[in-house]
C-alpha atoms as a PDB file:
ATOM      1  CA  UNK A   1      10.261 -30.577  37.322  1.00  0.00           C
ATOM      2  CA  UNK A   2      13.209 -28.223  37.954  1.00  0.00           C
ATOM      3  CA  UNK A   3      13.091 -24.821  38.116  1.00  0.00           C
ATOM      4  CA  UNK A   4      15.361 -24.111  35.097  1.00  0.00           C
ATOM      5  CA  UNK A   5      14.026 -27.239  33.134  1.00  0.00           C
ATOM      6  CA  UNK A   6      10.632 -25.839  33.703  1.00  0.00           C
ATOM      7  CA  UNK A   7      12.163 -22.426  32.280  1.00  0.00           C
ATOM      8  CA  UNK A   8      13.112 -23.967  29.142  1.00  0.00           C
ATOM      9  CA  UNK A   9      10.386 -25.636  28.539  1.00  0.00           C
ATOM     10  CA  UNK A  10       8.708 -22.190  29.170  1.00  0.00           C
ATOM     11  CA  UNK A  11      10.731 -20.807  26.209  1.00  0.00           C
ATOM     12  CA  UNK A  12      10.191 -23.316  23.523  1.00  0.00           C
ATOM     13  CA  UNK A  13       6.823 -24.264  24.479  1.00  0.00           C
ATOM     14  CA  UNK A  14       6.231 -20.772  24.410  1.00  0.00           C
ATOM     15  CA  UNK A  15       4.194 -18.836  28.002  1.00  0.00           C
ATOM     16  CA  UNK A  16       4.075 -15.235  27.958  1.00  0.00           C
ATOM     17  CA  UNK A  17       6.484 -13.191  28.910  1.00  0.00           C
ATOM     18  CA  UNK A  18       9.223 -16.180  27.745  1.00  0.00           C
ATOM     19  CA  UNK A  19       7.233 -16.591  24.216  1.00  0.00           C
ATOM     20  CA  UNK A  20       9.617 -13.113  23.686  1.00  0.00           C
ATOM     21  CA  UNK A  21      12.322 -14.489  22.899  1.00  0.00           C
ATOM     22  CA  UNK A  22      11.342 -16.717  20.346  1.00  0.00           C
ATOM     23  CA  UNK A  23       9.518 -13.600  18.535  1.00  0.00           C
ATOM     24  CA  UNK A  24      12.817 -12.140  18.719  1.00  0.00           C
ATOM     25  CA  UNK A  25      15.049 -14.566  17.321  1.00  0.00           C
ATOM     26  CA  UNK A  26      12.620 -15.420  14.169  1.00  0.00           C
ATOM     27  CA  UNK A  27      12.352 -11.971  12.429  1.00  0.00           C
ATOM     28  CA  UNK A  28      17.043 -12.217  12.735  1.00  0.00           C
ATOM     29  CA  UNK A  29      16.629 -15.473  10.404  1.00  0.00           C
ATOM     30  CA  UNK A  30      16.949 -14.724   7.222  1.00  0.00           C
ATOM     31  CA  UNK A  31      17.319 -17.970   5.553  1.00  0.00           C
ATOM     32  CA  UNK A  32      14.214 -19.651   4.909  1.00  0.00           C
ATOM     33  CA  UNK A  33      15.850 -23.275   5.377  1.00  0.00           C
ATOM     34  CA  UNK A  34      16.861 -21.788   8.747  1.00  0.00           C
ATOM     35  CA  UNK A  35      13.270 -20.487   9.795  1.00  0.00           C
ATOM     36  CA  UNK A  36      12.245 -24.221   8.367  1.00  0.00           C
ATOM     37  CA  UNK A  37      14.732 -26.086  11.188  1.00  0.00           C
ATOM     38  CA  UNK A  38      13.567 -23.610  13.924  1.00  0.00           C
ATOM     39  CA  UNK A  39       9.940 -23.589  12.753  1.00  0.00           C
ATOM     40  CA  UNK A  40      10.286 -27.670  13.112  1.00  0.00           C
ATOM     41  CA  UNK A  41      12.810 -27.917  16.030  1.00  0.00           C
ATOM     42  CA  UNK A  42      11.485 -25.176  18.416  1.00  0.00           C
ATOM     43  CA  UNK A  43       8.614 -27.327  19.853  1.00  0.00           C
ATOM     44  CA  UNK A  44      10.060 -30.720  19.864  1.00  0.00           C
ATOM     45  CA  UNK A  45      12.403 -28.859  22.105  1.00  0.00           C
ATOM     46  CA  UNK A  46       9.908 -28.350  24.403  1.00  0.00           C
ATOM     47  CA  UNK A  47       8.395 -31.296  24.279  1.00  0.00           C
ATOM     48  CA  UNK A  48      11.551 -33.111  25.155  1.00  0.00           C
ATOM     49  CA  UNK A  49      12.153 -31.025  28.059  1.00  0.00           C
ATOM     50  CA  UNK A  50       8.537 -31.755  29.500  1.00  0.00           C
ATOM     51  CA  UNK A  51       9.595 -35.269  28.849  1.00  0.00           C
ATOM     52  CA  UNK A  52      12.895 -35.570  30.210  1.00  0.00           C
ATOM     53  CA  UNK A  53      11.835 -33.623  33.548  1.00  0.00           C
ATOM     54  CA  UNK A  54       9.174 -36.742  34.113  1.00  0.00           C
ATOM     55  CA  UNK A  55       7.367 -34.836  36.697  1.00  0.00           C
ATOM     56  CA  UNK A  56       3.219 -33.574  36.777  1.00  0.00           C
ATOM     57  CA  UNK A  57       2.595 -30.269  35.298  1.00  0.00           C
ATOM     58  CA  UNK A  58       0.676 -28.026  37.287  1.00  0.00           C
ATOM     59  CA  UNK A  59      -2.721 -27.598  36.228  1.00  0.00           C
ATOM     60  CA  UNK A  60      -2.704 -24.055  36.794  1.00  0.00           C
ATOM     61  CA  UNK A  61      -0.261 -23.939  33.863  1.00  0.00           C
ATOM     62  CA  UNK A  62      -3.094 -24.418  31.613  1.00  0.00           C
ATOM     63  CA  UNK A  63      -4.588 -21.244  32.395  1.00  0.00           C
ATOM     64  CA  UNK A  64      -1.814 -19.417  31.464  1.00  0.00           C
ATOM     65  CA  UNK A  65      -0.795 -21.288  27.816  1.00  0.00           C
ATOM     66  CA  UNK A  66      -4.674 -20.811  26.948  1.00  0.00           C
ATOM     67  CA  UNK A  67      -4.192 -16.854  27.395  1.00  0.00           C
ATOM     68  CA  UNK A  68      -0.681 -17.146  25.967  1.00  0.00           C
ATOM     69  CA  UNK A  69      -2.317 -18.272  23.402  1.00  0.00           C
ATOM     70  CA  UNK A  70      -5.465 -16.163  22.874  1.00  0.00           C
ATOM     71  CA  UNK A  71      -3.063 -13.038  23.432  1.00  0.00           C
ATOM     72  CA  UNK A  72      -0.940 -14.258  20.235  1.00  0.00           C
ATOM     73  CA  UNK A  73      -3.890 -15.211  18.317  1.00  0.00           C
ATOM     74  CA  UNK A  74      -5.895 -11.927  19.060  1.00  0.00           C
ATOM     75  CA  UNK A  75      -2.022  -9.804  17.635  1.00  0.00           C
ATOM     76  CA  UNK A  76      -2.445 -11.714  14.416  1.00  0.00           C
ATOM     77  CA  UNK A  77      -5.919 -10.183  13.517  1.00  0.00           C
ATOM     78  CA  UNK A  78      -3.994  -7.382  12.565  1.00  0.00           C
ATOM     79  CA  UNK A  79      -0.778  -8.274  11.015  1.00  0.00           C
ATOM     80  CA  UNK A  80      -0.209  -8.134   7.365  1.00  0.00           C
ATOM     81  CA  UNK A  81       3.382  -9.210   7.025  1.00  0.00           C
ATOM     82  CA  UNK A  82       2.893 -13.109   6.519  1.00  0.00           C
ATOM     83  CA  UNK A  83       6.586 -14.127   8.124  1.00  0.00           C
ATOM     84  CA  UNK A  84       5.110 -12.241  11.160  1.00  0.00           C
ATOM     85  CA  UNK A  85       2.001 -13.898  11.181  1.00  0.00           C
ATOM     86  CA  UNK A  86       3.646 -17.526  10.808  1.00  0.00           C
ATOM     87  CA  UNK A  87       5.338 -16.000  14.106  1.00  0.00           C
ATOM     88  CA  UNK A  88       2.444 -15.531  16.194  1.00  0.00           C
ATOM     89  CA  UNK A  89       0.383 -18.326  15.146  1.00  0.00           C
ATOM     90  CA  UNK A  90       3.382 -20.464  15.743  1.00  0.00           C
ATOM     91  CA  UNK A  91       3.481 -18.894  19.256  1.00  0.00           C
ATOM     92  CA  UNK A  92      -0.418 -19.166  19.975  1.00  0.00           C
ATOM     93  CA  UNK A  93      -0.264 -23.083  18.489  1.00  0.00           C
ATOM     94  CA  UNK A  94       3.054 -24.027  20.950  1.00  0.00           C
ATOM     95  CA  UNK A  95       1.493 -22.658  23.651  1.00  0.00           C
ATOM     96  CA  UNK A  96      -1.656 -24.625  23.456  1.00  0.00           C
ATOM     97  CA  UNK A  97       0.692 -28.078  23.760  1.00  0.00           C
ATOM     98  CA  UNK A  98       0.387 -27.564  27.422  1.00  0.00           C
ATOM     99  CA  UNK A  99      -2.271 -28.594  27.179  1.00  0.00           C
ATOM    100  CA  UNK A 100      -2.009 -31.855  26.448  1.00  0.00           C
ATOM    101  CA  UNK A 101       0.640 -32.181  28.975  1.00  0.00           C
ATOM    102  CA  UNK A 102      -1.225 -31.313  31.703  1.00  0.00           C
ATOM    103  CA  UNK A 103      -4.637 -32.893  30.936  1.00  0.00           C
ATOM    104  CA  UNK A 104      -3.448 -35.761  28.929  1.00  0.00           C
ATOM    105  CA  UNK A 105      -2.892 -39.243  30.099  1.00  0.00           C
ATOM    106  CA  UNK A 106      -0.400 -40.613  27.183  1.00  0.00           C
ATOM    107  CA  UNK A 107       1.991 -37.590  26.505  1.00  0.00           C
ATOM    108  CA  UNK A 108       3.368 -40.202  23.679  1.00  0.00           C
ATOM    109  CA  UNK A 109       1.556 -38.204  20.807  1.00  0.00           C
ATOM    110  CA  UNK A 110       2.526 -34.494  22.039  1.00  0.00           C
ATOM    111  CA  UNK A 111       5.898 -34.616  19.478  1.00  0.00           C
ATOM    112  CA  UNK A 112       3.481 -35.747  16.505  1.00  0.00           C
ATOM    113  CA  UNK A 113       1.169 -33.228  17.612  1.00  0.00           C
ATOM    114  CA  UNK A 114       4.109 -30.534  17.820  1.00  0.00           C
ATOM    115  CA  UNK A 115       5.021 -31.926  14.202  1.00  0.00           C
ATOM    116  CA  UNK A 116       1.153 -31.296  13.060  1.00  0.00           C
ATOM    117  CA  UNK A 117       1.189 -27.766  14.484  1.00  0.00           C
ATOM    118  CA  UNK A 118       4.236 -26.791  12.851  1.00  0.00           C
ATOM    119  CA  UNK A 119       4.578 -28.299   9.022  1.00  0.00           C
ATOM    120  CA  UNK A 120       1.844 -25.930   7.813  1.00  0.00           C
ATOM    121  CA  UNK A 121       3.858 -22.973   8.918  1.00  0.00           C
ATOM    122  CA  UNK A 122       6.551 -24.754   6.758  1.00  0.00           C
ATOM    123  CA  UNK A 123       4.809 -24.663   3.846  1.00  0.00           C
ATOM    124  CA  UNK A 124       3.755 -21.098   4.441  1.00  0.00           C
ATOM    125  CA  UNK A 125       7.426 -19.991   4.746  1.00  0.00           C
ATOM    126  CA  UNK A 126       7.218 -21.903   1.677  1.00  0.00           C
ATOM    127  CA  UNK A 127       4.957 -19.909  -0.042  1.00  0.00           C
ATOM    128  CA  UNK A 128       6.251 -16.798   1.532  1.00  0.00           C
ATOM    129  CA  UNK A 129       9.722 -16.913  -0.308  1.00  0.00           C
ATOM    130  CA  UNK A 130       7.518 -17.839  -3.536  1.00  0.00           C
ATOM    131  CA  UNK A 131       5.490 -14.450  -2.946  1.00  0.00           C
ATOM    132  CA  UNK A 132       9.391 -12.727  -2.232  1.00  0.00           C
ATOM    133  CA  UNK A 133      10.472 -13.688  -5.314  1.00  0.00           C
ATOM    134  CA  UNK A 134       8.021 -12.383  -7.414  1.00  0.00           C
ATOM    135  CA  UNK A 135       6.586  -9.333  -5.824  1.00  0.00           C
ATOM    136  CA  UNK A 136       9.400  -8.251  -3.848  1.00  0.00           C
ATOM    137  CA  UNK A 137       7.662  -8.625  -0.159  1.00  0.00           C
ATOM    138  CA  UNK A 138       5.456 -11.042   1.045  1.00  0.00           C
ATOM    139  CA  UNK A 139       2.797  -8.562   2.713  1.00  0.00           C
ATOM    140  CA  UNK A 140      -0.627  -7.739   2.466  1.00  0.00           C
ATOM    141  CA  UNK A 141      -1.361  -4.926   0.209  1.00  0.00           C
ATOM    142  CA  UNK A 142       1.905  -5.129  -1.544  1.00  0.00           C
ATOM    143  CA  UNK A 143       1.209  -8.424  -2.734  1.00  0.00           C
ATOM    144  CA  UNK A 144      -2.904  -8.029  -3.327  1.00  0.00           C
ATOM    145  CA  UNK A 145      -4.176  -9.291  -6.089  1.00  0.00           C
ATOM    146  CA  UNK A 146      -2.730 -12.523  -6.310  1.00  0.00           C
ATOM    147  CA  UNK A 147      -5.599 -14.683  -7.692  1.00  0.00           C
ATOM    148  CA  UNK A 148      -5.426 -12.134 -10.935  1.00  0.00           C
ATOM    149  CA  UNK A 149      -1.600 -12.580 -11.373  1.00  0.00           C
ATOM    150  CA  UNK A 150      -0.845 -15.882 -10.023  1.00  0.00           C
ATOM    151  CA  UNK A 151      -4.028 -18.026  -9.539  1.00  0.00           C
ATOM    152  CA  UNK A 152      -1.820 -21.615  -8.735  1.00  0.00           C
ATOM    153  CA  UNK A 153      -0.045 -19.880  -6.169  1.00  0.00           C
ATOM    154  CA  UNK A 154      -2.947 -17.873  -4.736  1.00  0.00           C
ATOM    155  CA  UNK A 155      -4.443 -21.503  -4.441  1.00  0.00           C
ATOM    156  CA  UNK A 156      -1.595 -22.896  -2.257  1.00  0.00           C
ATOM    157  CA  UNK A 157      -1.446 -19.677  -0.914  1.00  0.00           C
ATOM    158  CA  UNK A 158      -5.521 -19.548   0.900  1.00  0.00           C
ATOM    159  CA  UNK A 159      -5.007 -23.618   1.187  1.00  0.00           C
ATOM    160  CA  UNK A 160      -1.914 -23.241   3.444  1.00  0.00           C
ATOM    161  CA  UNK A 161      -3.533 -20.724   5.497  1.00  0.00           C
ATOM    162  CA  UNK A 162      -6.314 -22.949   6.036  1.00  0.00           C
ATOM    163  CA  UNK A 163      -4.264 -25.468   6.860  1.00  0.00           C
ATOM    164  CA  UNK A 164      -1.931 -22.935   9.128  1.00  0.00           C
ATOM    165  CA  UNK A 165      -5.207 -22.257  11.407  1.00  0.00           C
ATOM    166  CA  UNK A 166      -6.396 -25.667  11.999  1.00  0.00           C
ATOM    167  CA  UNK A 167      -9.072 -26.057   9.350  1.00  0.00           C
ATOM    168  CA  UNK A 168     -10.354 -29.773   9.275  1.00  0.00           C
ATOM    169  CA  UNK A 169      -9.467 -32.026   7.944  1.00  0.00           C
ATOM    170  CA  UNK A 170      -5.750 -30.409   8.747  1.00  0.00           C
ATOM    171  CA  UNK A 171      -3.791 -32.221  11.153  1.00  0.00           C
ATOM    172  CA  UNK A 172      -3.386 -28.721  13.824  1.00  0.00           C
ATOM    173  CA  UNK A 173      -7.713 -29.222  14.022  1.00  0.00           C
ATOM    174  CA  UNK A 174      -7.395 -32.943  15.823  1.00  0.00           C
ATOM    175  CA  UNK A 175      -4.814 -31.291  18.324  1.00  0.00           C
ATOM    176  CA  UNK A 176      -7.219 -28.538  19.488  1.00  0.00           C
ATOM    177  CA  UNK A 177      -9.958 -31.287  19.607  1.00  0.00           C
ATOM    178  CA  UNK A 178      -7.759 -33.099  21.614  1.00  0.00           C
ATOM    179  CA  UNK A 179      -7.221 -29.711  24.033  1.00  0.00           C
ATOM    180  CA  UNK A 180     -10.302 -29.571  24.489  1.00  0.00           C
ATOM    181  CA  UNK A 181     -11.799 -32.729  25.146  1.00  0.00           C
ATOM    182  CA  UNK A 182      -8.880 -33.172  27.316  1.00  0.00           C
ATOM    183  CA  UNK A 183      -9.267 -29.972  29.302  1.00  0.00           C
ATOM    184  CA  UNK A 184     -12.952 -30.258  29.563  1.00  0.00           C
ATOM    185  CA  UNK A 185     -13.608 -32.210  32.326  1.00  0.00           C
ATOM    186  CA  UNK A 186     -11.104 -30.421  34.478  1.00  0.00           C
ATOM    187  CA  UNK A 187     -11.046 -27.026  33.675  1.00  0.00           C
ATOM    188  CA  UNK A 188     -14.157 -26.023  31.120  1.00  0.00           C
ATOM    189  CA  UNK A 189     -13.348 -22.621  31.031  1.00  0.00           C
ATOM    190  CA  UNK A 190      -9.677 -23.563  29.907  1.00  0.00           C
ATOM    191  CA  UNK A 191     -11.558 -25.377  26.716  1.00  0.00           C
ATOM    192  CA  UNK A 192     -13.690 -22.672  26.055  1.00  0.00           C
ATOM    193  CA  UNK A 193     -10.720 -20.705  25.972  1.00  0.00           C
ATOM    194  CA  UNK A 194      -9.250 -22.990  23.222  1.00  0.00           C
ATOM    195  CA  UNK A 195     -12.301 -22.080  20.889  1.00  0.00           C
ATOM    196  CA  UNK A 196     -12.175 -18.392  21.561  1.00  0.00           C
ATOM    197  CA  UNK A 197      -8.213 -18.824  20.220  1.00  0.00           C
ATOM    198  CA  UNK A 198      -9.379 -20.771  17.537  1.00  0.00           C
ATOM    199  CA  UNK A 199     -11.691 -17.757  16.229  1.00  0.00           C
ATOM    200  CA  UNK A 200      -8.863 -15.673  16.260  1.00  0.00           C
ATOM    201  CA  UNK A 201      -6.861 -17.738  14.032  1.00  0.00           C
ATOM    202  CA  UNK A 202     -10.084 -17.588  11.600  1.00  0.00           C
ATOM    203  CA  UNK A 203     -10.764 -13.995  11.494  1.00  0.00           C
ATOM    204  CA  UNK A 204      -7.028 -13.208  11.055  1.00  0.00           C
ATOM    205  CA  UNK A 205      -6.556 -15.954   8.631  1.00  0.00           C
ATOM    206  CA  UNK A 206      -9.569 -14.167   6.482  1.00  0.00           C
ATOM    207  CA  UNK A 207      -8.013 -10.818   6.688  1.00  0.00           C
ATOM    208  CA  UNK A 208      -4.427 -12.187   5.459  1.00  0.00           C
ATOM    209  CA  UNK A 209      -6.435 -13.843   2.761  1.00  0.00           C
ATOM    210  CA  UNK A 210      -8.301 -10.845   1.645  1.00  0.00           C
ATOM    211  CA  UNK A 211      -5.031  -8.966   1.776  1.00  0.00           C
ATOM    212  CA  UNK A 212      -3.358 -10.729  -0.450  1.00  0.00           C
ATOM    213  CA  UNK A 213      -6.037 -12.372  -2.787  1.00  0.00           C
ATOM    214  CA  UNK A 214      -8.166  -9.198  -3.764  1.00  0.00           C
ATOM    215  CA  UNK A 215      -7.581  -6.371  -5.180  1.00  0.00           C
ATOM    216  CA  UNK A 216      -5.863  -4.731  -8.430  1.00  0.00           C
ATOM    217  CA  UNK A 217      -1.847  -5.772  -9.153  1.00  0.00           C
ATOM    218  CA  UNK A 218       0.164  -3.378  -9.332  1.00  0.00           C
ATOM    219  CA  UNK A 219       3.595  -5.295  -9.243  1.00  0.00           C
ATOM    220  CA  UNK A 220       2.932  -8.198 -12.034  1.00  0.00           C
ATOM    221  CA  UNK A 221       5.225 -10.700 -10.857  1.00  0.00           C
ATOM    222  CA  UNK A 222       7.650 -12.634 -13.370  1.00  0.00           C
ATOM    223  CA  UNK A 223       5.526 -15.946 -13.489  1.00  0.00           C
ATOM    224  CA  UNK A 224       3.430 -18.379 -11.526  1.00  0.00           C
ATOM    225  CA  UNK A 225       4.458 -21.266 -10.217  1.00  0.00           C
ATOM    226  CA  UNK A 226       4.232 -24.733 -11.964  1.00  0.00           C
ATOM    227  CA  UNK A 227       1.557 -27.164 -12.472  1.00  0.00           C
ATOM    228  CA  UNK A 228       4.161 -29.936 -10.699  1.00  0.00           C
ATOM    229  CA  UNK A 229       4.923 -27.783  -8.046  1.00  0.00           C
ATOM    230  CA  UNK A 230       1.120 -27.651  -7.405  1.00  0.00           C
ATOM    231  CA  UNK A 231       0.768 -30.787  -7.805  1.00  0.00           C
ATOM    232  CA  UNK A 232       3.441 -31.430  -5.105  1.00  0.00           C
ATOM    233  CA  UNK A 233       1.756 -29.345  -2.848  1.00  0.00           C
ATOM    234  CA  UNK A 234      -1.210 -30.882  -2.974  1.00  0.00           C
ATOM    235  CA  UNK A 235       0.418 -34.102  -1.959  1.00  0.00           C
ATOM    236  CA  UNK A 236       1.926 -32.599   0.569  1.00  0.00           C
ATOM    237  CA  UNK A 237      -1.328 -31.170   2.350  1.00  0.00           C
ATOM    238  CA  UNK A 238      -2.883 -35.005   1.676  1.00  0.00           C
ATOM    239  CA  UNK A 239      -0.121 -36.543   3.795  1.00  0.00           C
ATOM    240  CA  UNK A 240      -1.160 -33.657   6.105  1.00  0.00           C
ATOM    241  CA  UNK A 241      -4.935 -34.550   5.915  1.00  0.00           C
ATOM    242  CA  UNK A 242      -4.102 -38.295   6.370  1.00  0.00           C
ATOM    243  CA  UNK A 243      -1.629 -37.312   9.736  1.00  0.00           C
ATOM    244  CA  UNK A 244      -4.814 -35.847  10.908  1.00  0.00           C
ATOM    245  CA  UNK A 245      -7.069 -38.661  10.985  1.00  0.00           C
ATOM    246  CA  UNK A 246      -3.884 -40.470  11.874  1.00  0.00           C
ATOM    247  CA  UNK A 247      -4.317 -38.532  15.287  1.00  0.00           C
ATOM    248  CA  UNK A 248      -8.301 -38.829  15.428  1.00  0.00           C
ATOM    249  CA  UNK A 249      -7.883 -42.152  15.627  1.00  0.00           C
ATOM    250  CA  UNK A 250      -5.599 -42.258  18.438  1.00  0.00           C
ATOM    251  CA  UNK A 251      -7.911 -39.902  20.117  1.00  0.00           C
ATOM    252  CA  UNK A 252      -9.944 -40.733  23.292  1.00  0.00           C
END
């Protein structure tokens, strides 16, 4: 692999310091169909570069997308803005794709496992312009209360998060089982790594939930969403569900 291929890759499969730029550029996009197409294309990106290049990753490269990763997912305990926190789980989830390209012997699934890592932060931005519209911000505390005023979108809301930080059956779960039953036999430490991350998606994930689902409203928003667009969601996080197993079964 090339020095400045390797550098790109570094970028859009985000390694601290590079993962910077990325968490500059998403806060400038406005447009949420423009945060969709980066949320979607900024991986596969990377992947293709890893791809192209054809060469072995070092396995020492591991090391350092595990604590790119546990840095990004330890930040998001404390955010309450959700765009930011789609941000840094995005970053903490990108970063753990090295791992399969290090440790894996088929790199063939890594751009359905970039797709599975980065469709529930679609349907978070999703939700996000939802809680926009109707509250005027889409952060925690400003926005609290939402099972009160809006209990169908408080349920998409705390199933999208779930989804967002790799709760089974979600599709993001079968790629950290694949990290880590990948990286075990190698590098243990690496895998125990993973799980560490993987608690810091949890606990921030619960304290974005609690941010937004309890308390009083003060801002009653103009209406809830539909029962079809619930109902679309919920078809949508199936076809997520089913992707999942999709990849357990292609699992070693």
């Amino acid at each position: 692999m090339s020095d400045l291929t390797w550098l790109a890759a570094a970028l859009f499969l985000p390694l601290f310091p590079f993962s910077m730029l990325l968490n500059q550029v998403m806060p400038r996009i406005r447009r949420p169909w423009q945060r969709i197409v980066l949320l979607l294309a900024w991986p596969q990106v990377g992947i293709a570069l890893v791809t192209v290049a054809n060469g072995t990753v070092p396995t020492w490269v591991a090391a350092w997308a595990v604590a790119t990763a546990a840095l990004y997912g330890f930040r998001a305990i404390v955010v309450r803005d959700l765009g930011l926190w789609i941000q840094f789980i995005g970053t903490s989830t990108w970063a753990l794709l090295w791992l399969l390209a290090v440790f894996a012997s088929d790199t063939g699934l890594l751009p359905m496992h970039a797709l599975a890592s980065s469709l529930p932060l679609v349907i978070l931005t999703l939700v996000g312009v939802g809680l926009e519209r109707r509250f005027g911000a889409a952060y925690a505390g400003v926005s609290r209360g939402l099972a009160q005023a809006s209990p169908r979108l408080a349920a998409v809301f705390v199933v999208s998060v779930l989804v967002a930080v790799a709760t089974p059956p979600a599709p993001g779960f079968f790629t950290l089982l694949a990290a880590i039953i990948y990286a075990m036999p190698a590098a243990p430490v690496v895998a125990g790594v993973v799980t560490v991350t993987w608690l810091f998606w949890a606990w921030s994930a619960a304290r974005l939930v609690q941010g937004f689902i309890v308390g009083t409203v003060e801002t009653r928003p103009q209406s809830d969403i539909g029962p079809a667009q619930a109902w679309l969601f919920g078809l949508f996080v199936a076809a997520l569900s089913a992707q999942g197993l999709l990849l357990f079964g292609k699992m070693p």
